[in-house]
Protein backbone atom coordinates (compact mmCIF):
# COMPACT_ATOMS: atom_id res chain seq x y z
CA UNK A 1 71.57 -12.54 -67.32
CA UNK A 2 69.57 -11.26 -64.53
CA UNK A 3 69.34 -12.97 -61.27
CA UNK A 4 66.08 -15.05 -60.98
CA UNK A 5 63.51 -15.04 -58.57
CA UNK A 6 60.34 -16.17 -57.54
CA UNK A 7 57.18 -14.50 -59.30
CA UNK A 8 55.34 -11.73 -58.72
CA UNK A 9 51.68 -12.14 -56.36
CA UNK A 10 49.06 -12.04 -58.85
CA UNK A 11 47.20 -8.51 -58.94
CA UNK A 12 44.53 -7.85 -56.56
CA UNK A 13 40.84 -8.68 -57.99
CA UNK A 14 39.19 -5.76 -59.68
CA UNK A 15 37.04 -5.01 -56.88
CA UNK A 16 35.06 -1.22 -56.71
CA UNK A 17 35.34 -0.95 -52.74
CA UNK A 18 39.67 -1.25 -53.30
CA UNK A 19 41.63 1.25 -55.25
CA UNK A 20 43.94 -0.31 -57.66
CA UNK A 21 46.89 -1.50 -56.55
CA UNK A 22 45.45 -1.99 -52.31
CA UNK A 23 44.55 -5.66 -51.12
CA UNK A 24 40.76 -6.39 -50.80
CA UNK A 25 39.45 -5.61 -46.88
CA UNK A 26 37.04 -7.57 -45.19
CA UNK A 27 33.61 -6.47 -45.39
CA UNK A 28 32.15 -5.20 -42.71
CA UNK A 29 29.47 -6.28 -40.26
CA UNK A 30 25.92 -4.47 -40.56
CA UNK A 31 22.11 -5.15 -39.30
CA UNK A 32 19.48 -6.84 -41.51
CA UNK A 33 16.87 -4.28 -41.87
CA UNK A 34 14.17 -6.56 -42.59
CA UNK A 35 11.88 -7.88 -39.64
CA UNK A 36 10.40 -11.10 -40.28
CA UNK A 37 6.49 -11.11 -40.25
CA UNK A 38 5.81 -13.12 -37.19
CA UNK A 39 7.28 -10.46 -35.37
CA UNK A 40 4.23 -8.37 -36.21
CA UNK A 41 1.94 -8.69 -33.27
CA UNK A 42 -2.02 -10.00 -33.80
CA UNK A 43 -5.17 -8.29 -32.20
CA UNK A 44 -8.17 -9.99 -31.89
CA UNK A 45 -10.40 -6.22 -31.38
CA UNK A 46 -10.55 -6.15 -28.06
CA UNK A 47 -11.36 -2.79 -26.43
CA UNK A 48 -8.79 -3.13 -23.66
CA UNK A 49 -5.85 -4.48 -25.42
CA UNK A 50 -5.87 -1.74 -28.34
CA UNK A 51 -3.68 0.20 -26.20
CA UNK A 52 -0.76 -1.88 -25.97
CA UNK A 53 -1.39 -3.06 -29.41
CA UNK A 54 -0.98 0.44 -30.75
CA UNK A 55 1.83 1.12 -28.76
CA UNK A 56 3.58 -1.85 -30.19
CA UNK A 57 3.03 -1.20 -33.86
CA UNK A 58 3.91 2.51 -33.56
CA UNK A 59 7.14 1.52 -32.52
CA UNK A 60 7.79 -0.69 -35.88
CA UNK A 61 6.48 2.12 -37.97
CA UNK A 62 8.75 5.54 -36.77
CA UNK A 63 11.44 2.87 -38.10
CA UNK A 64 11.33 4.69 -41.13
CA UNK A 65 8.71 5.13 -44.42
CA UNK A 66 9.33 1.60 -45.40
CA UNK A 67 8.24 0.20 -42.24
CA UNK A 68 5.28 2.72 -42.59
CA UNK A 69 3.87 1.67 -45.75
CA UNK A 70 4.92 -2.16 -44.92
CA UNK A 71 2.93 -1.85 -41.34
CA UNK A 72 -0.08 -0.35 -42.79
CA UNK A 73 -0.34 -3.02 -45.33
CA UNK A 74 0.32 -6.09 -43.24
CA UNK A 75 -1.24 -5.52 -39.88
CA UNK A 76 -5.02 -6.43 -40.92
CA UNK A 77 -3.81 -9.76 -42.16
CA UNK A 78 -2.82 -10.51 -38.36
CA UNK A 79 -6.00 -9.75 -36.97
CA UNK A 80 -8.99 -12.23 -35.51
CA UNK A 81 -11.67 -11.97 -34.00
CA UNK A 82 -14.17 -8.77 -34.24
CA UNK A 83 -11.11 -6.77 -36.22
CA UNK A 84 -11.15 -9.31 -38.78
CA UNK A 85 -14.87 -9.09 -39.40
CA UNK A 86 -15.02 -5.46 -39.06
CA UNK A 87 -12.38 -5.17 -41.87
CA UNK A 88 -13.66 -7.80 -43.92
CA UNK A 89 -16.85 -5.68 -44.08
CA UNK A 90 -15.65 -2.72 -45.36
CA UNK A 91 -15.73 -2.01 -48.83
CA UNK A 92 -12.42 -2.75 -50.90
CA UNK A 93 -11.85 1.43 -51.43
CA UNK A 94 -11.79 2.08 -47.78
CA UNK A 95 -9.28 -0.77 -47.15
CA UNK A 96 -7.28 0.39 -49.96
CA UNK A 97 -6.91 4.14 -48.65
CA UNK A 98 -6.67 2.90 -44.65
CA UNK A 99 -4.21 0.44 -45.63
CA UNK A 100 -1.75 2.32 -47.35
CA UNK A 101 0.26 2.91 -44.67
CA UNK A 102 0.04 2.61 -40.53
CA UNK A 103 -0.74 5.94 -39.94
CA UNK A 104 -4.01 5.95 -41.97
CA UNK A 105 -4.41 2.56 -40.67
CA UNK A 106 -4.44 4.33 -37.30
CA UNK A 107 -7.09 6.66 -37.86
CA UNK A 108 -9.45 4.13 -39.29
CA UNK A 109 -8.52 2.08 -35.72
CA UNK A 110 -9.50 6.02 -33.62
CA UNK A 111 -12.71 6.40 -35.33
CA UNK A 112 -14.16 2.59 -35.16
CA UNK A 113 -12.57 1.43 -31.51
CA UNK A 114 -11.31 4.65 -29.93
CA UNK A 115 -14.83 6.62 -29.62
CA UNK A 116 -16.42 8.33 -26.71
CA UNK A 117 -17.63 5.02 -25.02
CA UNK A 118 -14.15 3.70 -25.41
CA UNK A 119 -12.69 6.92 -23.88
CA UNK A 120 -15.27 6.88 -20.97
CA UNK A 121 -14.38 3.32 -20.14
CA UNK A 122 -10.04 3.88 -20.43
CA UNK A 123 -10.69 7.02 -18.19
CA UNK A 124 -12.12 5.07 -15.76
CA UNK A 125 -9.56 2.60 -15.84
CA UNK A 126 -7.05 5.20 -15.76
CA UNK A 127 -8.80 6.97 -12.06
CA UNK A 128 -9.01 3.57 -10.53
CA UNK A 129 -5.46 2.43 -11.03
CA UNK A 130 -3.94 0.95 -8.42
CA UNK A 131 -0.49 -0.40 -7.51
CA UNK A 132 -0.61 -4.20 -8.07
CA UNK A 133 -4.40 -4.29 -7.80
CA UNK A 134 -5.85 -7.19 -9.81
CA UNK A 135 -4.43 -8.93 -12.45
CA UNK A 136 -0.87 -7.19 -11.21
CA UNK A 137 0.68 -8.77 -8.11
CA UNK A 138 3.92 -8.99 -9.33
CA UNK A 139 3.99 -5.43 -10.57
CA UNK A 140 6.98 -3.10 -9.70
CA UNK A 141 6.94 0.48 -8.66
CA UNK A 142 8.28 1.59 -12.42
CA UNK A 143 6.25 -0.77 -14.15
CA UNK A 144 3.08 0.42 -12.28
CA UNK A 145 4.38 4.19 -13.66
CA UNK A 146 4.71 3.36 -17.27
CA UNK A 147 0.87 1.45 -17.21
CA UNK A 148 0.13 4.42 -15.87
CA UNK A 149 2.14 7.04 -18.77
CA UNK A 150 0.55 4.84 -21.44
CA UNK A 151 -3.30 5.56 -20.53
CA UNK A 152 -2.51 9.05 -20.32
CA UNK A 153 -0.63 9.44 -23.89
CA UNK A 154 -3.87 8.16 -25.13
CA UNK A 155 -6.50 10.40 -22.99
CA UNK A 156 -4.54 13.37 -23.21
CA UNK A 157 -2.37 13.36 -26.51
CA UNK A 158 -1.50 16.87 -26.47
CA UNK A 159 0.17 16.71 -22.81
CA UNK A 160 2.81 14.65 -23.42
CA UNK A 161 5.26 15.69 -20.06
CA UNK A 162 5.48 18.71 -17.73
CA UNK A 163 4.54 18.85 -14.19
CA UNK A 164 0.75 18.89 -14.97
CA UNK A 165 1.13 15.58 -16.56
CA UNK A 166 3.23 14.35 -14.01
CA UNK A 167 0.86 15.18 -10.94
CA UNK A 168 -2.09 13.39 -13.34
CA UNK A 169 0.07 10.25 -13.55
CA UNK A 170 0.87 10.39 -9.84
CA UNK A 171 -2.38 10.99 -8.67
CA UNK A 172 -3.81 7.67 -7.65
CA UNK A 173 0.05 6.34 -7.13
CA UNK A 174 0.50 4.85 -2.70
CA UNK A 175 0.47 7.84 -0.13
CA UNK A 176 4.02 6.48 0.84
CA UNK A 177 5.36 7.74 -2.50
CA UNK A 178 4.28 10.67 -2.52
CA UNK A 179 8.08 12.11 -0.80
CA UNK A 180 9.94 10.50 -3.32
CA UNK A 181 8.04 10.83 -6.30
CA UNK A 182 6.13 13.94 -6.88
CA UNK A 183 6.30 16.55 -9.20
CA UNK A 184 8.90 18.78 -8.33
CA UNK A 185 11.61 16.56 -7.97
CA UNK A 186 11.30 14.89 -11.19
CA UNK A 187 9.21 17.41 -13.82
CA UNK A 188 9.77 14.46 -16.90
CA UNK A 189 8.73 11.52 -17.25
CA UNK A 190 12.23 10.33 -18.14
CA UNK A 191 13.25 11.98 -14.47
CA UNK A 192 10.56 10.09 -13.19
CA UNK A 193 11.01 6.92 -14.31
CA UNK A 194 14.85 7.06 -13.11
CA UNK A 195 13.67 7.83 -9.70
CA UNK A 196 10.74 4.83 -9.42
CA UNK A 197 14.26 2.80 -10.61
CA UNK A 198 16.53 4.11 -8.68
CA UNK A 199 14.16 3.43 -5.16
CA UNK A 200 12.45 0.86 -6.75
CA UNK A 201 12.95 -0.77 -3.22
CA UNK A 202 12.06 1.57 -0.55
CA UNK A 203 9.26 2.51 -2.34
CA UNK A 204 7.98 -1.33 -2.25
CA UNK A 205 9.10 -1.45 1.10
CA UNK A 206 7.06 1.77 2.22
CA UNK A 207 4.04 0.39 0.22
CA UNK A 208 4.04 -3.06 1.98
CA UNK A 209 4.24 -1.54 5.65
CA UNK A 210 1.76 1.15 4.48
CA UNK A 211 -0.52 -1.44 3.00
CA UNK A 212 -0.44 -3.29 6.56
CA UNK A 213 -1.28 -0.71 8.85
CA UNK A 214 -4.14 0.45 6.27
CA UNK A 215 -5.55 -3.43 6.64
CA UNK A 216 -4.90 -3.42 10.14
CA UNK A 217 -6.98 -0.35 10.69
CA UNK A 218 -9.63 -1.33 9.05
CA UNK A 219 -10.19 -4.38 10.47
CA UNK A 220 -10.34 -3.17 13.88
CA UNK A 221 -12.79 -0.92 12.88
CA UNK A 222 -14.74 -3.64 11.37
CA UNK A 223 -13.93 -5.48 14.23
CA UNK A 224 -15.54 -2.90 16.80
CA UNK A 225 -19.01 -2.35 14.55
CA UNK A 226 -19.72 -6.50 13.82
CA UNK A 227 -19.08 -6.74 18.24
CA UNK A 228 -21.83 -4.09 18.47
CA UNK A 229 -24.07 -5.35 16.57
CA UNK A 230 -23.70 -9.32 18.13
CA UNK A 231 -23.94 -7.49 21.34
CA UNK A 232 -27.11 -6.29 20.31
CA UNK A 233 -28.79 -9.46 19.08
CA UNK A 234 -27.25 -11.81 21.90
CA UNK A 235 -29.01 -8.81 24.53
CA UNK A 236 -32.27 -9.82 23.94
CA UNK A 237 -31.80 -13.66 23.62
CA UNK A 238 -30.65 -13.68 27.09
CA UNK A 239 -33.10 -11.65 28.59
CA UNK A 240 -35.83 -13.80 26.98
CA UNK A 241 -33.81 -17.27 28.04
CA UNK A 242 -33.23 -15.63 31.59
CA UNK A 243 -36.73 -14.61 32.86
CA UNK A 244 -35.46 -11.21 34.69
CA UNK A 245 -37.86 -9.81 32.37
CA UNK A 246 -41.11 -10.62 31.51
CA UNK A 247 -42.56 -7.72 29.89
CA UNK A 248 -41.48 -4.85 27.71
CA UNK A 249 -43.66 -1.85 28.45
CA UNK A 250 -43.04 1.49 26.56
CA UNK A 251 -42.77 2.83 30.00
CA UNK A 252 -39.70 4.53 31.58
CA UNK A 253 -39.49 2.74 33.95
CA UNK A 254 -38.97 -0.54 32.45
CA UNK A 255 -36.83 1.44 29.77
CA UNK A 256 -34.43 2.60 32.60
CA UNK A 257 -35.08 -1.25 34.16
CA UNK A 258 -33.63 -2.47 30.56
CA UNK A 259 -30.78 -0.77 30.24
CA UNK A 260 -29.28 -1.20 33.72
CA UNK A 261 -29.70 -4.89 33.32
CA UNK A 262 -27.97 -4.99 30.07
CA UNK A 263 -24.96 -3.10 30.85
CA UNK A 264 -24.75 -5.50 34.49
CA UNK A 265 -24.97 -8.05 31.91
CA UNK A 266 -22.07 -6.71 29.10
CA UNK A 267 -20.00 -5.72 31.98
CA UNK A 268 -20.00 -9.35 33.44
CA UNK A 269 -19.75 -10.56 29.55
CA UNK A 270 -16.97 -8.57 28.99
CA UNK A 271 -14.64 -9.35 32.07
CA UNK A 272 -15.38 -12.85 30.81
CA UNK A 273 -14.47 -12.46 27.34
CA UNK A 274 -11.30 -10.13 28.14
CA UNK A 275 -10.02 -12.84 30.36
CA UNK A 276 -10.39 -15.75 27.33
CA UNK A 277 -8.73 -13.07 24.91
CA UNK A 278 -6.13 -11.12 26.83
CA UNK A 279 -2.60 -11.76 24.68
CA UNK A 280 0.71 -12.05 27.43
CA UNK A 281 3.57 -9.72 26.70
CA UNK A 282 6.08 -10.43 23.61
CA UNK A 283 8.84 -11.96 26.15
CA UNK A 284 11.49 -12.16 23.85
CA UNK A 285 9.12 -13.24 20.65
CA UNK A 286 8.84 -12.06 17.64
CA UNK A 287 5.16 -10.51 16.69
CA UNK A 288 4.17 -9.20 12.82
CA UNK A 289 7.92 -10.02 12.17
CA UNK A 290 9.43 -8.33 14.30
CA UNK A 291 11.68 -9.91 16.67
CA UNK A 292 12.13 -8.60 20.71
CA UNK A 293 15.18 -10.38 21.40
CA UNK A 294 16.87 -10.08 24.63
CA UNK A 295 19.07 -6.90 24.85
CA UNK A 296 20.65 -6.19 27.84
CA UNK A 297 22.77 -2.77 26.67
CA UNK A 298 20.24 -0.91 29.22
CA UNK A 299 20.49 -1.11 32.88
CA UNK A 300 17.64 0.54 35.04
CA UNK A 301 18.38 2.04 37.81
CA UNK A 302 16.58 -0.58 40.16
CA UNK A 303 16.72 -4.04 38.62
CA UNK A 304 13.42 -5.74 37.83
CA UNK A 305 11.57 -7.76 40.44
CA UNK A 306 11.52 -10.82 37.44
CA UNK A 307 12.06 -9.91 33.28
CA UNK A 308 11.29 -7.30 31.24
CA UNK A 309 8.05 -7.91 29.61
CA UNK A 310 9.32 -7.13 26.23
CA UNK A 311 12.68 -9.04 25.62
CA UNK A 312 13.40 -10.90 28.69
CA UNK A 313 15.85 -8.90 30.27
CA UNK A 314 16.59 -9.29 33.64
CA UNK A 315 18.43 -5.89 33.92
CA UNK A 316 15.96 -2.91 33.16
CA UNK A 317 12.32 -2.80 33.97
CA UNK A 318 10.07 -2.99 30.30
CA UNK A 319 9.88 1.16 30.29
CA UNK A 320 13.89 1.41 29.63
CA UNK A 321 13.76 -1.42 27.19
CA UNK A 322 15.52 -0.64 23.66
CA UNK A 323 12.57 -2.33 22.03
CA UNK A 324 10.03 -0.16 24.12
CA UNK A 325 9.75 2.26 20.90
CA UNK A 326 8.82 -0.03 18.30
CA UNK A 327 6.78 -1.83 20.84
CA UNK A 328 4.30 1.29 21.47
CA UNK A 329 4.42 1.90 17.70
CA UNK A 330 3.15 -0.92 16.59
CA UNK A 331 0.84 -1.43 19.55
CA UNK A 332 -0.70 2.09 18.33
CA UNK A 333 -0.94 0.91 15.04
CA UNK A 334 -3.22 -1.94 16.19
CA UNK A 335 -0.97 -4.31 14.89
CA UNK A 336 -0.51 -5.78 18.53
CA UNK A 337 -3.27 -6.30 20.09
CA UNK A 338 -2.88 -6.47 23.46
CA UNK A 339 -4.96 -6.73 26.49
CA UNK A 340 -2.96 -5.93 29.43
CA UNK A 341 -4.69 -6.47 33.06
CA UNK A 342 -4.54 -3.08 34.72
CA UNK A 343 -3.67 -4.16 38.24
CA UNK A 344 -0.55 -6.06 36.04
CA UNK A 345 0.69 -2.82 34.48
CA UNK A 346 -0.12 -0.66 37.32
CA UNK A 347 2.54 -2.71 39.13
CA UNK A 348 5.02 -2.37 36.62
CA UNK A 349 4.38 1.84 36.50
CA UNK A 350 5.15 1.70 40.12
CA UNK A 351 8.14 -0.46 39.64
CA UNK A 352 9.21 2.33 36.77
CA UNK A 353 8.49 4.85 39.33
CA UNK A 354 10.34 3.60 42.28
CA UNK A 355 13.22 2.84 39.68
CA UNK A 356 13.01 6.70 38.46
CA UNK A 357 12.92 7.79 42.00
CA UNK A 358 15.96 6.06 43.01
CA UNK A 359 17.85 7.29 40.01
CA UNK A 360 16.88 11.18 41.34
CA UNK A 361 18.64 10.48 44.35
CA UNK A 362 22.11 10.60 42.18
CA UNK A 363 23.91 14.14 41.87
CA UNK A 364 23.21 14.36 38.48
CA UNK A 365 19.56 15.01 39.28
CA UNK A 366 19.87 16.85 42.97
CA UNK A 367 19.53 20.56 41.32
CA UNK A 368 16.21 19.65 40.24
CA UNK A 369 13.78 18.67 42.73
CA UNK A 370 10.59 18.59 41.38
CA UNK A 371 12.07 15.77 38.51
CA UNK A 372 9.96 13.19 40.69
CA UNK A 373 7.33 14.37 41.05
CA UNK A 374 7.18 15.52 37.17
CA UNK A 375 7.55 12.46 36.56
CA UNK A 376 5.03 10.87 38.73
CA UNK A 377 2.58 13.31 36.93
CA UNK A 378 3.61 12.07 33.44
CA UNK A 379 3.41 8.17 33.89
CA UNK A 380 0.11 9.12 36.13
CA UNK A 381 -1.25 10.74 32.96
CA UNK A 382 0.23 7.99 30.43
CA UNK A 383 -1.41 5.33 32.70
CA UNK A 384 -4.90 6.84 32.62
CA UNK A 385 -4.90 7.06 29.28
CA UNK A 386 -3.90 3.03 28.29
CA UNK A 387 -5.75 2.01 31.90
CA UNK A 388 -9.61 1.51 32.85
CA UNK A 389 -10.98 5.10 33.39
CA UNK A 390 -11.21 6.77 36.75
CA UNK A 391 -14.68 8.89 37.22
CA UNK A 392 -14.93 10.73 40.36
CA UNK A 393 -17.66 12.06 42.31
CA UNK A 394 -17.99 15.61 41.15
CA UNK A 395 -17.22 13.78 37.05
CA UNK A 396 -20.18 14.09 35.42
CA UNK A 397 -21.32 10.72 34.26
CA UNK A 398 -18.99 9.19 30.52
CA UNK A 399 -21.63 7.20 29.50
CA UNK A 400 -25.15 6.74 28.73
CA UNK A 401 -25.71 3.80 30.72
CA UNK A 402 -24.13 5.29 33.73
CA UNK A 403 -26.27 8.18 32.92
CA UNK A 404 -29.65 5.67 33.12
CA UNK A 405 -28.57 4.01 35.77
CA UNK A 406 -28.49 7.19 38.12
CA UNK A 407 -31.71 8.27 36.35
CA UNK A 408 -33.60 5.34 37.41
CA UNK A 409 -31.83 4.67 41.17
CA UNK A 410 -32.73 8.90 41.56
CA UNK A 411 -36.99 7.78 40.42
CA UNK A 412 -36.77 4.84 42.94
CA UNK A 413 -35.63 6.35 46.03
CA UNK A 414 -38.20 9.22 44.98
CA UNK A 415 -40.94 6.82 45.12
């Protein structure tokens, strides 16, 4: 007899996906291709929203011609609002042929919403578009790009990308930008909107400094115009409160009389008011967040009589301090404002000047001679220009009051 064993394994199943006589495998993992319907977004008809709402259903529909037909179909049944009652109203035909699939749907949605008025208004939008202007503080430099790529699909369907659709897009985007982002360094939108990732920080960083320099310009201009214009009204209160002048003829002569008393008076109003408002030096602190903190890497040539001015240093006069740079930039840009007493910073040029001249004396500067007095010319220059101005005899007048003032003095001694 034979030898016995255990039995055989039973045979495998009959299923169609295994060829006879292979073990069953494990079915594999796959993607349910149904999306459920609250996934379908709502619209209530509103003008401005149509664009994202599009933009959102066209994106279920290229799914395939399913998701078509199944878009076109569903969508009115999540709308509210005006787009309820403006479907509602059409006759049953119409909503049979517009709803048979999205892309009808979509030209029912162009001829009813997206008219001429509609196109007027989006343009407008479109020109005025700012980087985080209202009702986008938080934006970022990309996001600000792709608000901006969605308008113009809309406007101008048959530009979709190339440089000419680029330098539209680009056109109202923050000065600052303009090196990084432009045209020719990214001719795609999808080139663009890699760069606006990739330097998604300098560019907010440029934009932020930009954006204060712009404000800070602008409100010293405002600044200058609402002083003129006080000046103006406080002129006459205190010639009527004062008594020096009792009558306003249409004469000359009290017209001369008029305006010599009011700049005697402004010039006496301003020393007062420059004295109240004159700002010290930084001395070490930190102004519009930047920080002058003591750095003592630079040695002048002649120590200081006290500090420098700017960071505290007792070892180079404020001229040959490392924070001099940023100091005068940012003083330029008005977003120091300071006041400095000319007799004060007079002192300090001839400190810098007695320091520069003892420096010449070294061999390093013996083959040039005329260094010092170059020099001396330079600061004299840089001095007049940040100092009170200097008129001489044989200057002609700066001012109209000045002008006056000799006009009337010149009729009195001639009387």
């Amino acid at each position: 007899m034979p030898p016995q064993g255990p039995p055989p394994p039973p045979p495998p199943h009959n299923n169609p996906s295994n060829p006879p006589g292979q073990l069953p495998t494990e079915a594999e993992w796959q993607i349910n291709n149904k999306i459920n319907l609250n996934h379908i977004p709502s619209w209530d008809g509103r003008g401005e929203s149509i664009i994202d709402y599009i933009s959102e259903m066209s994106s279920y529909a290229i799914l395939g011609d399913k998701m078509n037909i199944g878009i076109g179909k569903i969508a009115p049944l999540k709308w509210t609002g005006s787009a309820r009652a403006w479907w509602d109203a059409i006759p049953i035909l119409d909503r049979r042929f517009y709803g048979q699939n999205w892309d009808s749907l979509l030209v029912a949605l162009q001829w009813y919403y997206m008219n001429d008025t509609w196109t007027q208004q989006r343009d407008q939008e479109f020109q005025e578009m700012k980087f985080r202007q209202k009702d986008h503080h938080n934006e970022q430099p990309v996001e600000f790009l792709q608000r901006r790529i969605r308008y113009h699909s809309f406007l101008h369907p048959t530009e979709t990308d190339g440089p000419t659709a680029i330098a539209r897009v680009l056109r109202t985007q923050p000065p600052e930008w303009g090196v990084t982002l432009n045209p020719h360094t990214s001719p795609t939108f999808f080139e663009l909107l890699n760069t606006a990732r990739k330097y998604q920080a300098i560019l907010e960083s440029s934009w932020v400094t930009g954006e204060a320099v712009r404000k800070a310009s602008s409100s010293a201009s405002y600044t200058g115009s609402a002083r003129r214009r006080s000046f103006r009204r406080r002129r006459d209160a205190n010639l009527a409160e004062s008594g020096e002048v009792e009558e306003f003829s249409e004469s000359t002569d009290s017209s001369e009389e008029r305006e010599v008393l009011f700049t005697t008076k402004k010039a006496k109003g301003d020393s007062k008011r420059s004295l109240k408002k004159r700002m010290e030096w930084p001395h070490g602190k930190s102004i519009n967040g930047y920080e002058f903190r003591r750095d003592d890497s630079v040695e002048s040539a002649r120590p200081p009589k006290g500090n420098c001015y700017i960071c505290t240093s007792p070892k180079h006069v404020f001229r040959d301090c490392p924070h001099h740079g940023r100091f005068s930039l940012l003083r330029e840009a008005n977003l120091i404002e300071l006041d400095v007493d000319p007799a004060e910073e007079d002192a300090a040029n001839q400190e810098y000047l007695a320091s520069l001249q003892q420096s010449n004396s070294s061999s390093a500067y013996e083959s040039v001679g005329s260094t010092s007095e170059e020099v001396r010319i330079a600061l004299e220059v840089e001095t007049d220009v940040h100092g009170p101005a200097t008129v001489t005899e044989t200057d002609p007048p700066r001012n109209r009051n000045e002008r006056r003032r000799l006009a009337f003095e010149a009729h009195k001694n001639e009387e």
